[in-house]
C-alpha atoms as a PDB file:
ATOM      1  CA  UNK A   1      27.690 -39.798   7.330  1.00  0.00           C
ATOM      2  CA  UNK A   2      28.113 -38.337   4.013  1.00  0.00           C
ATOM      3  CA  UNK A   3      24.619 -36.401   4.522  1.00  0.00           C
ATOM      4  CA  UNK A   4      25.160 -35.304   7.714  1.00  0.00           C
ATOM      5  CA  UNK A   5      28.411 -33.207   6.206  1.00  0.00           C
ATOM      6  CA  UNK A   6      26.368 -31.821   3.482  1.00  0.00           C
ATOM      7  CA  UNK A   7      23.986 -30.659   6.054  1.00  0.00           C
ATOM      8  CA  UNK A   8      26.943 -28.927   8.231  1.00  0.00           C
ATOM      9  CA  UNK A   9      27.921 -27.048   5.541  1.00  0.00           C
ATOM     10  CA  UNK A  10      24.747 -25.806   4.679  1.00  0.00           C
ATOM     11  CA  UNK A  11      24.785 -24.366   8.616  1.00  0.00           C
ATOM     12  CA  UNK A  12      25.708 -20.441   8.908  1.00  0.00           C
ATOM     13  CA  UNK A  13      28.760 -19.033  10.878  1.00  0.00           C
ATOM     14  CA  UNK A  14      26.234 -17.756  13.588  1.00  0.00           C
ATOM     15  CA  UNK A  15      24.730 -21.778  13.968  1.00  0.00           C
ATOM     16  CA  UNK A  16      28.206 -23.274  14.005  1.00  0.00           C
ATOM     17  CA  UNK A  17      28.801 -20.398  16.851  1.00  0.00           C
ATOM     18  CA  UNK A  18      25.454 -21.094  18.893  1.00  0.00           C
ATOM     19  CA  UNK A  19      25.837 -25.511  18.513  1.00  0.00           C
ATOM     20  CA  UNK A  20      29.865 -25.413  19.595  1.00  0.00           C
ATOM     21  CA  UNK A  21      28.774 -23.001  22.696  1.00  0.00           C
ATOM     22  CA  UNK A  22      25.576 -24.708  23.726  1.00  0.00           C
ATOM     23  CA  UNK A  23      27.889 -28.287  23.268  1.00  0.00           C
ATOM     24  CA  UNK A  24      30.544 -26.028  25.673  1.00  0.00           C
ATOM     25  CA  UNK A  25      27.772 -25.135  28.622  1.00  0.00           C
ATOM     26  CA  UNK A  26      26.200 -28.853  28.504  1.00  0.00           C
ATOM     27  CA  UNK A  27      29.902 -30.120  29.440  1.00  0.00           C
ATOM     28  CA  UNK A  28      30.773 -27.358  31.995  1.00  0.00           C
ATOM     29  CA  UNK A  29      27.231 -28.438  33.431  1.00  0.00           C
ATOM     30  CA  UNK A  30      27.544 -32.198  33.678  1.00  0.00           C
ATOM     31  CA  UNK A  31      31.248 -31.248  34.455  1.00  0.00           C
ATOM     32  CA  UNK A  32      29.813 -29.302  37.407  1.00  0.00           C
ATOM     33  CA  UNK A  33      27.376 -32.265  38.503  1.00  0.00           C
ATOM     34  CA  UNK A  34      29.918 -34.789  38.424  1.00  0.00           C
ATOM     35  CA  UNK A  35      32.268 -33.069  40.356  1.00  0.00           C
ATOM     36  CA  UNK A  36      30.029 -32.258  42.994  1.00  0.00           C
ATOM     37  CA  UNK A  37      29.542 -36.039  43.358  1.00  0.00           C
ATOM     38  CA  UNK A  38      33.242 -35.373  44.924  1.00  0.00           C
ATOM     39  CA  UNK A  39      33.333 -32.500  46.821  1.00  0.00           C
ATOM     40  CA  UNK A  40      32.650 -33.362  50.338  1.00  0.00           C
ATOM     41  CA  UNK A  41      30.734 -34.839  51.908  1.00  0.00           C
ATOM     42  CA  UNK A  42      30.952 -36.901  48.835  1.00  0.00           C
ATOM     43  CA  UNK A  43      28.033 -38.785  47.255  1.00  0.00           C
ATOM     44  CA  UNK A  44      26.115 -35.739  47.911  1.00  0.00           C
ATOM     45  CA  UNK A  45      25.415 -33.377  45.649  1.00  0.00           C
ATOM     46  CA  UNK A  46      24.464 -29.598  46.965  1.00  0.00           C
ATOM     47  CA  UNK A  47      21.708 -27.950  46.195  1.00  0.00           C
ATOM     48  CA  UNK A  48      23.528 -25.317  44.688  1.00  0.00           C
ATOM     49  CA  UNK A  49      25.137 -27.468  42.288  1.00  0.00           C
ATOM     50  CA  UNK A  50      21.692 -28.635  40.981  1.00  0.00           C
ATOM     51  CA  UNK A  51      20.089 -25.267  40.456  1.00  0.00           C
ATOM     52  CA  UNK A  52      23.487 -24.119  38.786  1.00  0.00           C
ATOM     53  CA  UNK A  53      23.191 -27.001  36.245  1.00  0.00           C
ATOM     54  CA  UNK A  54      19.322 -26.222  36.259  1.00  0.00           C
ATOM     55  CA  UNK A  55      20.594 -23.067  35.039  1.00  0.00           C
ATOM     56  CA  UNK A  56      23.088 -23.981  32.873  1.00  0.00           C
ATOM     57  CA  UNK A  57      20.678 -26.763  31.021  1.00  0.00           C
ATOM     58  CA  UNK A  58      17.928 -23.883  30.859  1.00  0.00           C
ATOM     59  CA  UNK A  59      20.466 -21.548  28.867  1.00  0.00           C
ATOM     60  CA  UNK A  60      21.543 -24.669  26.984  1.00  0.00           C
ATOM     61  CA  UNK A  61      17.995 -24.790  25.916  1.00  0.00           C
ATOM     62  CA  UNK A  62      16.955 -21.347  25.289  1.00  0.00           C
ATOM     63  CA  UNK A  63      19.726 -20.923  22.766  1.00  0.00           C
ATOM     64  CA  UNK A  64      18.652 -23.851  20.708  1.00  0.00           C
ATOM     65  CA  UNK A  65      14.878 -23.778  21.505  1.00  0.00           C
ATOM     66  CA  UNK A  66      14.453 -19.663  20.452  1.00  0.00           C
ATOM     67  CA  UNK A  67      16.715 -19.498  17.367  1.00  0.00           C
ATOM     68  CA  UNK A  68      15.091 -22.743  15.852  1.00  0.00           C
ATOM     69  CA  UNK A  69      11.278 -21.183  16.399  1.00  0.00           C
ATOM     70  CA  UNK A  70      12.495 -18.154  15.285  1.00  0.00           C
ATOM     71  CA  UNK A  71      14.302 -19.262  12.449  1.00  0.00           C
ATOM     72  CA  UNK A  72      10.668 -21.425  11.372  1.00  0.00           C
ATOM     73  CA  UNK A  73       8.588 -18.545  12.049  1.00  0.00           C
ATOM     74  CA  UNK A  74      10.691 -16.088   9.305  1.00  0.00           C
ATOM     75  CA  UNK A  75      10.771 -18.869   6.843  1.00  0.00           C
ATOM     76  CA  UNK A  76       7.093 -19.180   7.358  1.00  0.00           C
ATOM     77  CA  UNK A  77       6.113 -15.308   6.791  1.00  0.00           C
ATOM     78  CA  UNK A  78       8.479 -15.538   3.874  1.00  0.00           C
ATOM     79  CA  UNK A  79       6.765 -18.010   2.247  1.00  0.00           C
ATOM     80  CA  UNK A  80       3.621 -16.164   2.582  1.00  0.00           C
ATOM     81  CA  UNK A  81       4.670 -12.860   1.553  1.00  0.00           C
ATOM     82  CA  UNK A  82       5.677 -14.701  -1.457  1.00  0.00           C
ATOM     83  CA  UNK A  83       2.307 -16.701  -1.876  1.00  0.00           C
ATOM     84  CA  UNK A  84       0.619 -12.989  -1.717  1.00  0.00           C
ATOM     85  CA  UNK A  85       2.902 -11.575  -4.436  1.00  0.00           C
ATOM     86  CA  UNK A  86       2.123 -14.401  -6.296  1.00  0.00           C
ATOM     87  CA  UNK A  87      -1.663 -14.029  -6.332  1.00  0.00           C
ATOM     88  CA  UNK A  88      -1.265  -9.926  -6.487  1.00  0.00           C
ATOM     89  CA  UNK A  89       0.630 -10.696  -9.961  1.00  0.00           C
ATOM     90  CA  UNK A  90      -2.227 -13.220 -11.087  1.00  0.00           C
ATOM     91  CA  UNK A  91      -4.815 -10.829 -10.351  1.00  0.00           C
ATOM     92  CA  UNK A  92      -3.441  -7.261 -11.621  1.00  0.00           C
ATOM     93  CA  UNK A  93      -4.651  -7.023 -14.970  1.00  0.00           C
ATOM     94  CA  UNK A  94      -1.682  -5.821 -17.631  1.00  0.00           C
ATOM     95  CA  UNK A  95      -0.197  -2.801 -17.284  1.00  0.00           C
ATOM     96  CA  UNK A  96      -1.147  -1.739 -21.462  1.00  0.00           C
ATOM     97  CA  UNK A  97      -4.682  -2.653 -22.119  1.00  0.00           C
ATOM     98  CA  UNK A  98      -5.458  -2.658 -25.370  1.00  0.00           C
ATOM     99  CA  UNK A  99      -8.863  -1.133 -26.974  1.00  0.00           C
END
């Protein structure tokens, strides 16, 4: 439990915002589905109940799926603009040659 806390706090204001309103739509949207398990005639659920939790799970999705990849792919081309720097700096001879 203890690592899971460290690795919440390492989160930024932006995650925490994106995880508590992606954990908000996936209860409105089983919310939804359940209560249309009520709504009559009951034990049937409409069809526009399922495409609006379709929906709902889709946006759900696309918030977590697009900021992750995102997220990997900017960590990635950071770590190869450094690599480059690194091998520019290995290659450039010094800046005062001496005779």
């Amino acid at each position: 439990m203890k690592h899971l806390k460290e690795e919440f706090d390492k989160l930024t204001f932006k995650e925490v915002l994106m995880y508590c309103i992606t954990i908000m739509v996936l209860i409105a949207a089983f919310t939804l589905l359940f209560c249309g398990m009520f709504i009559p005639p009951e034990g049937e659920i409409h069809n526009s109940v399922l495409t609006a939790f379709g929906m709902v799970l889709l946006f759900a999705g696309t918030l977590l799926g697009i900021d992750i990849r995102y997220a990997n792919q900017l960590e990635s081309f950071k770590k190869q603009i450094v690599e480059l720097m690194a091998q520019v700096n290995k290659k450039e001879p010094d800046a005062n040659p001496t005779p």
